[in-house]
C-alpha atoms as a PDB file:
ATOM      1  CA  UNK A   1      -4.528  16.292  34.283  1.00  0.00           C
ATOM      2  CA  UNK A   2      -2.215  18.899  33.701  1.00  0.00           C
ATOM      3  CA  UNK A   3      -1.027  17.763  31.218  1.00  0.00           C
ATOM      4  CA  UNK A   4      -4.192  16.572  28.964  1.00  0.00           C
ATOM      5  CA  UNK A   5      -5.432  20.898  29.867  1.00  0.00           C
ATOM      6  CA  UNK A   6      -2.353  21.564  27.709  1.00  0.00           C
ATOM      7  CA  UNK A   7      -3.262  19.216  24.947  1.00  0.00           C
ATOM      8  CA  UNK A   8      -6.244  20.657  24.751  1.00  0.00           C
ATOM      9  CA  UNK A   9      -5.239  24.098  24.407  1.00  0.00           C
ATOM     10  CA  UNK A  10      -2.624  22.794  21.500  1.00  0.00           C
ATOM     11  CA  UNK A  11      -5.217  21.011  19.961  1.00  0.00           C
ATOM     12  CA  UNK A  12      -7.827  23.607  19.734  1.00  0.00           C
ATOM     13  CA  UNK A  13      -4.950  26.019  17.751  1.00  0.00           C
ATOM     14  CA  UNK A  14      -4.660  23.235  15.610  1.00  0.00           C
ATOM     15  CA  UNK A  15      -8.343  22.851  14.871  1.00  0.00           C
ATOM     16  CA  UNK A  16      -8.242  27.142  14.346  1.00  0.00           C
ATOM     17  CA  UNK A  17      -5.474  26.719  11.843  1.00  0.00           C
ATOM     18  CA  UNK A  18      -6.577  23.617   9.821  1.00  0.00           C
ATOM     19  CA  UNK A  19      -9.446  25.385   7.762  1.00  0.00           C
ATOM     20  CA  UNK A  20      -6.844  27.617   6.034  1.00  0.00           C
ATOM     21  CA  UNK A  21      -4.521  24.937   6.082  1.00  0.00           C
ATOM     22  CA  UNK A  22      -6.759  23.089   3.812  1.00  0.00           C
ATOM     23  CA  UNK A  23      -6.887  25.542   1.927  1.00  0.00           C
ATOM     24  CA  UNK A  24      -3.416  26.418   1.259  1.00  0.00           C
ATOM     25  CA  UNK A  25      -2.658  22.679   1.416  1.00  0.00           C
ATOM     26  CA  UNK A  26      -1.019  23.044  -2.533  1.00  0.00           C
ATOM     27  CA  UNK A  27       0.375  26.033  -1.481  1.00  0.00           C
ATOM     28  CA  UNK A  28       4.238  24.626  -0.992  1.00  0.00           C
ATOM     29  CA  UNK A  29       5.392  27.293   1.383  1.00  0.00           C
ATOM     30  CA  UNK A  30       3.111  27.984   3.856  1.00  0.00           C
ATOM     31  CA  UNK A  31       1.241  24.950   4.649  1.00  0.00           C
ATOM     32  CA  UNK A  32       4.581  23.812   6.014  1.00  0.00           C
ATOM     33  CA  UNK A  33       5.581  27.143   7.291  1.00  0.00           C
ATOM     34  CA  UNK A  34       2.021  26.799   9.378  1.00  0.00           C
ATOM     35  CA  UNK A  35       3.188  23.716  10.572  1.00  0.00           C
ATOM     36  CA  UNK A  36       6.629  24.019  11.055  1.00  0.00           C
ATOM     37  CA  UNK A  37       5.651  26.321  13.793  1.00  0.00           C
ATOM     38  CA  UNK A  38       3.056  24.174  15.049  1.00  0.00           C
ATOM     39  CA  UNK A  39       5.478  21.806  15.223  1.00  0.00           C
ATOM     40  CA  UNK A  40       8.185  23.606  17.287  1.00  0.00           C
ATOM     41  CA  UNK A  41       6.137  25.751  19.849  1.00  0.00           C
ATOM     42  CA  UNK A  42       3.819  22.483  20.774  1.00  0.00           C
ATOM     43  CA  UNK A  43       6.559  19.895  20.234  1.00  0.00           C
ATOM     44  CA  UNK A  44       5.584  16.973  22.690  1.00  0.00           C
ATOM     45  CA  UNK A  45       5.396  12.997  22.953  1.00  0.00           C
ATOM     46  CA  UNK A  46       2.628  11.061  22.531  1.00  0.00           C
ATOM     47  CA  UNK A  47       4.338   8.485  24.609  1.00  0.00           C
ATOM     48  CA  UNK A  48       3.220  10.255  27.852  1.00  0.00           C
ATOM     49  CA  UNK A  49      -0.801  10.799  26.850  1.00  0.00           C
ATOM     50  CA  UNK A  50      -2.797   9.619  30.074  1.00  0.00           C
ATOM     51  CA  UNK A  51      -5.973   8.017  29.808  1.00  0.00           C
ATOM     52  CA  UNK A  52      -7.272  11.244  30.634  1.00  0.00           C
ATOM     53  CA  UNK A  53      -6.741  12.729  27.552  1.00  0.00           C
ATOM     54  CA  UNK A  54      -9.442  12.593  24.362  1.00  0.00           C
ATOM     55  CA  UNK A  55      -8.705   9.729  22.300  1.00  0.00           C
ATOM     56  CA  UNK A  56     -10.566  11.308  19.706  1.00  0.00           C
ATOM     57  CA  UNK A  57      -8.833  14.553  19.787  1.00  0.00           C
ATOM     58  CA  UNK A  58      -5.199  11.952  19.724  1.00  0.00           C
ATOM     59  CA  UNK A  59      -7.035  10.369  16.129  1.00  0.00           C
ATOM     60  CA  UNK A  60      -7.268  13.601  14.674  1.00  0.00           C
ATOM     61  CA  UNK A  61      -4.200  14.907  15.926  1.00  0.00           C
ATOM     62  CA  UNK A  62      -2.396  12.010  14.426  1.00  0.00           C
ATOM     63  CA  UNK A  63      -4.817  12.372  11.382  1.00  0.00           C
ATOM     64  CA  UNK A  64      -3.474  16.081  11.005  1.00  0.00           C
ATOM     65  CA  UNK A  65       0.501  14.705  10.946  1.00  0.00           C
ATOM     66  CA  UNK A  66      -0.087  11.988   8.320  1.00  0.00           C
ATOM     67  CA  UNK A  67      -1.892  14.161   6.064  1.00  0.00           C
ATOM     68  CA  UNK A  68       1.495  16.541   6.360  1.00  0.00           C
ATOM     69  CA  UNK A  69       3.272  13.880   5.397  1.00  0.00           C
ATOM     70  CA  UNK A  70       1.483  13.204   2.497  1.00  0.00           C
ATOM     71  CA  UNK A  71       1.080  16.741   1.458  1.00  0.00           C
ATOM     72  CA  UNK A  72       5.110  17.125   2.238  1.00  0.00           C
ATOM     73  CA  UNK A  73       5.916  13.868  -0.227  1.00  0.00           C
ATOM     74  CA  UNK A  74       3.711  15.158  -2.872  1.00  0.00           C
ATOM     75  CA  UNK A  75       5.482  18.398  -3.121  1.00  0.00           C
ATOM     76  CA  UNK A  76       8.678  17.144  -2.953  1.00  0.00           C
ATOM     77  CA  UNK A  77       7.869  14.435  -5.914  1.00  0.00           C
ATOM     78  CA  UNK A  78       6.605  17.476  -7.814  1.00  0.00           C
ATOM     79  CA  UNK A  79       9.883  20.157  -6.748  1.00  0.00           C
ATOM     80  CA  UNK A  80      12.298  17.284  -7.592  1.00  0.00           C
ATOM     81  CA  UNK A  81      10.603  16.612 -10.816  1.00  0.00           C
ATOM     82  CA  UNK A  82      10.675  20.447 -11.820  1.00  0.00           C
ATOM     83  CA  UNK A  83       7.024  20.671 -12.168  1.00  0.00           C
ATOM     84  CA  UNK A  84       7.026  23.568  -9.441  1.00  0.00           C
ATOM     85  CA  UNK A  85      10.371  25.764  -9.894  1.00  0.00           C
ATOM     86  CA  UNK A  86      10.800  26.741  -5.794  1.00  0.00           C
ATOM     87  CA  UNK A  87      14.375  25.647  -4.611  1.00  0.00           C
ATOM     88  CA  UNK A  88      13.476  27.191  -0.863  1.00  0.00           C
ATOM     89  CA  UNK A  89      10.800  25.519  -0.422  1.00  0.00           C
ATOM     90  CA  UNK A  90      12.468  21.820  -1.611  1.00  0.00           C
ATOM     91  CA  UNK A  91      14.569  22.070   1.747  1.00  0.00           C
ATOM     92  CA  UNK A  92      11.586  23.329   3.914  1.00  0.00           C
ATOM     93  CA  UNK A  93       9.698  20.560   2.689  1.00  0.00           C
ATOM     94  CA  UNK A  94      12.509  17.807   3.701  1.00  0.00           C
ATOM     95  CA  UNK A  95      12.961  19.441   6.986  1.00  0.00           C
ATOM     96  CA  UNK A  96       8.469  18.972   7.368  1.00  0.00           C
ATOM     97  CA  UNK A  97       8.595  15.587   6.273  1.00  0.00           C
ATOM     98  CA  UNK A  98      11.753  14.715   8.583  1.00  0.00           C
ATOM     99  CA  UNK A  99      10.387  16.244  11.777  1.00  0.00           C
ATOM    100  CA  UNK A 100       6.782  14.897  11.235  1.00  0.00           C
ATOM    101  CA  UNK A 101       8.350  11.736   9.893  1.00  0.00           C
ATOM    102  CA  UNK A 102       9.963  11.752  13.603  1.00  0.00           C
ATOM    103  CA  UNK A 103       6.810  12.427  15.695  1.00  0.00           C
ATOM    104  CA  UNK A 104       4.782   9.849  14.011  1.00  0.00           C
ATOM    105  CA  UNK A 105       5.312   6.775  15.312  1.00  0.00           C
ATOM    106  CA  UNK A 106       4.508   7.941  19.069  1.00  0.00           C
ATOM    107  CA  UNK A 107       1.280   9.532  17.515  1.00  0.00           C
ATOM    108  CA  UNK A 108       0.190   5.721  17.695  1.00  0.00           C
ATOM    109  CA  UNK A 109       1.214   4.867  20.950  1.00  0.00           C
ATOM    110  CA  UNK A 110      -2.129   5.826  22.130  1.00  0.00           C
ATOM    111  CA  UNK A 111      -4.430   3.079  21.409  1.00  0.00           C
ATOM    112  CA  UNK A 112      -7.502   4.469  19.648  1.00  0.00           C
ATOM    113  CA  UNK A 113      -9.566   1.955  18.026  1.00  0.00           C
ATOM    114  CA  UNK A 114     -13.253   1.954  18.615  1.00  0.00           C
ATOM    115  CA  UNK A 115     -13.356   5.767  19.069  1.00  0.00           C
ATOM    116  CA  UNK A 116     -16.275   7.691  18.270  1.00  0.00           C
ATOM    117  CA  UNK A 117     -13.542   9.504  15.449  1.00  0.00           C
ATOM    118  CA  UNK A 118     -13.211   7.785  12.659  1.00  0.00           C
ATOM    119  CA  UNK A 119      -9.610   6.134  11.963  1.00  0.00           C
ATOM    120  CA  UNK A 120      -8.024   4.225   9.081  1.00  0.00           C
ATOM    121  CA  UNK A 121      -5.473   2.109  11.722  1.00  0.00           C
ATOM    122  CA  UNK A 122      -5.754  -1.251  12.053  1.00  0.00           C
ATOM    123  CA  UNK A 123      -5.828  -3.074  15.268  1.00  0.00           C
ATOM    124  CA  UNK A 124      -2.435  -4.659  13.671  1.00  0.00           C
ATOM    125  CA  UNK A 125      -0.796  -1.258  14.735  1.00  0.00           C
ATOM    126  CA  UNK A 126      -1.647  -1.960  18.743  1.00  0.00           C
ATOM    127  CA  UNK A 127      -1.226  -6.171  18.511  1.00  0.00           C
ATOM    128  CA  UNK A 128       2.103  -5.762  16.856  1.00  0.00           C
ATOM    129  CA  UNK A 129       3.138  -2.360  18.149  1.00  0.00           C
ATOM    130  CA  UNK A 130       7.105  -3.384  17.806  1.00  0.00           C
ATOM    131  CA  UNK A 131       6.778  -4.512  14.248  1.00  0.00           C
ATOM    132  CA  UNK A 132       4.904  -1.485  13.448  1.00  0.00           C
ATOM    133  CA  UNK A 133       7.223   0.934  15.195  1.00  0.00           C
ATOM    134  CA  UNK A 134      10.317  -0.403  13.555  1.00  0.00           C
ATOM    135  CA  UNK A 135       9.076   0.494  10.424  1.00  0.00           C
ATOM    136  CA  UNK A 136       7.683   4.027  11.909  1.00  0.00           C
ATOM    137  CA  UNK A 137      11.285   4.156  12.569  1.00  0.00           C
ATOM    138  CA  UNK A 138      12.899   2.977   9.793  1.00  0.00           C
ATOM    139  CA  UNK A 139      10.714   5.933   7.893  1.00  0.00           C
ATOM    140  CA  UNK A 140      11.550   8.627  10.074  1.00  0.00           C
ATOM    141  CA  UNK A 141      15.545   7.626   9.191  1.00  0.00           C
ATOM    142  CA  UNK A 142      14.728   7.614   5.728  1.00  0.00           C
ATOM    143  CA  UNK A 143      13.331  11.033   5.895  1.00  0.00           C
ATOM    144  CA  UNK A 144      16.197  12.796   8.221  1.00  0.00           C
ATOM    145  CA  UNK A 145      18.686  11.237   5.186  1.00  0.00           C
ATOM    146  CA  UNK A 146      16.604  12.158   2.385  1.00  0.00           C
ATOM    147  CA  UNK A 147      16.430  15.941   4.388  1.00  0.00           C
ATOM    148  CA  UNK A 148      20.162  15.574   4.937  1.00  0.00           C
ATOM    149  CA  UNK A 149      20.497  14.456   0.812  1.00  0.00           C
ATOM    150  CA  UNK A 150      18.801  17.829  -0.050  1.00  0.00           C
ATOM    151  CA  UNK A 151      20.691  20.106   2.079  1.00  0.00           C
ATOM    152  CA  UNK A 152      24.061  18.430   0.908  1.00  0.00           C
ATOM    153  CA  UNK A 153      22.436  18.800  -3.170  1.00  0.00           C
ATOM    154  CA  UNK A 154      21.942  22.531  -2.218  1.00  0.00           C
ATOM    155  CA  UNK A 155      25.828  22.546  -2.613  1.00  0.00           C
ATOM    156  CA  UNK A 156      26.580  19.534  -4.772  1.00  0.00           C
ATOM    157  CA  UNK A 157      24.260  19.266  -7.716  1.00  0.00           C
ATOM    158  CA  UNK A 158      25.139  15.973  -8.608  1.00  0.00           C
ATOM    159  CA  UNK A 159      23.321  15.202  -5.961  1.00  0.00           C
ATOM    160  CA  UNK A 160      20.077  16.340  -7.909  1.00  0.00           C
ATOM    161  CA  UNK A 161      19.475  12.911 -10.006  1.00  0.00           C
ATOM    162  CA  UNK A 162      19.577  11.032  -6.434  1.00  0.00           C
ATOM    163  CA  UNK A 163      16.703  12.900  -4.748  1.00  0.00           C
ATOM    164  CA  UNK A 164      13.908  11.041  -7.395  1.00  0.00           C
ATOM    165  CA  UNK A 165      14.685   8.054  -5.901  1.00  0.00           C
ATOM    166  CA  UNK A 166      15.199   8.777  -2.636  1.00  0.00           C
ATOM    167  CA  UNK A 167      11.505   9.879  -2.593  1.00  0.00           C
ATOM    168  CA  UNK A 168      10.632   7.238  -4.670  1.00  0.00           C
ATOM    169  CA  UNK A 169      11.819   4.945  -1.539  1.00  0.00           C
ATOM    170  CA  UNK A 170      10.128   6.928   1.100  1.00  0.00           C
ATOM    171  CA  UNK A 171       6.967   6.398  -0.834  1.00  0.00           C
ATOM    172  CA  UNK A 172       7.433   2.486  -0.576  1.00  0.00           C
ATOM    173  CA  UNK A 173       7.745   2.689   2.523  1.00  0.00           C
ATOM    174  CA  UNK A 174       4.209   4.453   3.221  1.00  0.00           C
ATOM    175  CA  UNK A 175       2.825   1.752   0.937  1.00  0.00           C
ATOM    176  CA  UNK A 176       4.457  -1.242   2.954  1.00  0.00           C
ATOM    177  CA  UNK A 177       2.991   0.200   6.042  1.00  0.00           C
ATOM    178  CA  UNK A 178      -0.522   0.796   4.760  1.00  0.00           C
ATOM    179  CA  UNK A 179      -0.434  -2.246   3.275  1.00  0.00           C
ATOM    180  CA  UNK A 180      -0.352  -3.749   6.851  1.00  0.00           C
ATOM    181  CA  UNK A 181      -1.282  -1.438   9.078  1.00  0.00           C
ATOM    182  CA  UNK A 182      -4.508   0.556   7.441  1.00  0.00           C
ATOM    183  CA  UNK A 183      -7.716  -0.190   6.687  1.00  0.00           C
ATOM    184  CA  UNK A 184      -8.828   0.141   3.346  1.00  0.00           C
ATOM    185  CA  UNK A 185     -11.921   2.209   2.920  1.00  0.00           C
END
């Protein structure tokens, strides 16, 4: 019981930050900065959520970690492509996407379908939980050696030309698991 008191209280800081979260979400620096620190004062597994806990508040937990992701890829396809000119906040956004990238897969350990929140899972995730965390896994590896690949191009600029595609793989990997995994809307 403990411990679902002290995912509430990390939950309800997340809820107080999200509002300006959304709307700094384009803003490259501190969206991540916001969650960067979310990230490592209420680091925790998902793995050990008792059936005590609120599924719903789990959904949009897990909700709130994807959408990092996604906000995380898209400003890294935009830094590497030199649309935005912010060579800090390329390797903060590497190091977002690698640690959320991490935390992801136990986010859906937790089985929430049916909840009164809303979620875009599909039971697939649950009835073939190893399939579906291999490639959870397989993406978090991708994302520690594409944050690696930027933090080695900060020296070497010939690395430069191989970030593109290095993102360009991360982003087939989303697609391969939505492609199985989520429910179209």
């Amino acid at each position: 019981m403990l411990r679902a008191q002290a995912y509430s209280k990390v939950y309800s800081l997340s809820e107080t930050i999200s509002l300006p979260i959304e709307r700094l979400r384009f803003s490259l620096g501190r969206v991540s900065f916001f969650f960067a620190l979310f990230l490592s004062f209420f680091s925790f597994s998902f793995a050990s959520i008792s059936a005590e806990t609120d599924a719903d508040a789990a959904v949009k937990f897990r909700k709130f970690l994807m959408r990092e992701i996604e906000a995380s890829l898209v400003s890294s396809f935009l830094l590497v492509k030199g649309e935005v000119s912010d060579e800090a906040s390329l390797s903060l956004q590497a190091q977002i996407l690698s640690l959320a990238a991490e935390r992801a897969g136990a986010s859906f350990s937790f089985r929430t379908r049916g909840l009164q929140e809303e979620t875009s899972a599909h039971e697939r995730v649950w009835t073939k939980q190893s399939d579906f965390q291999s490639l959870m896994r397989e993406f978090a590896t991708s994302a520690k050696s594409y944050a690696d690949l930027v933090k080695r191009s900060e020296q070497d600029s010939s690395l430069r030309a191989s970030l593109g595609s290095a993102l360009g793989g991360l982003g087939k990997q989303c697609k391969a698991c939505h492609k199985r995994y989520r429910i179209e809307k």
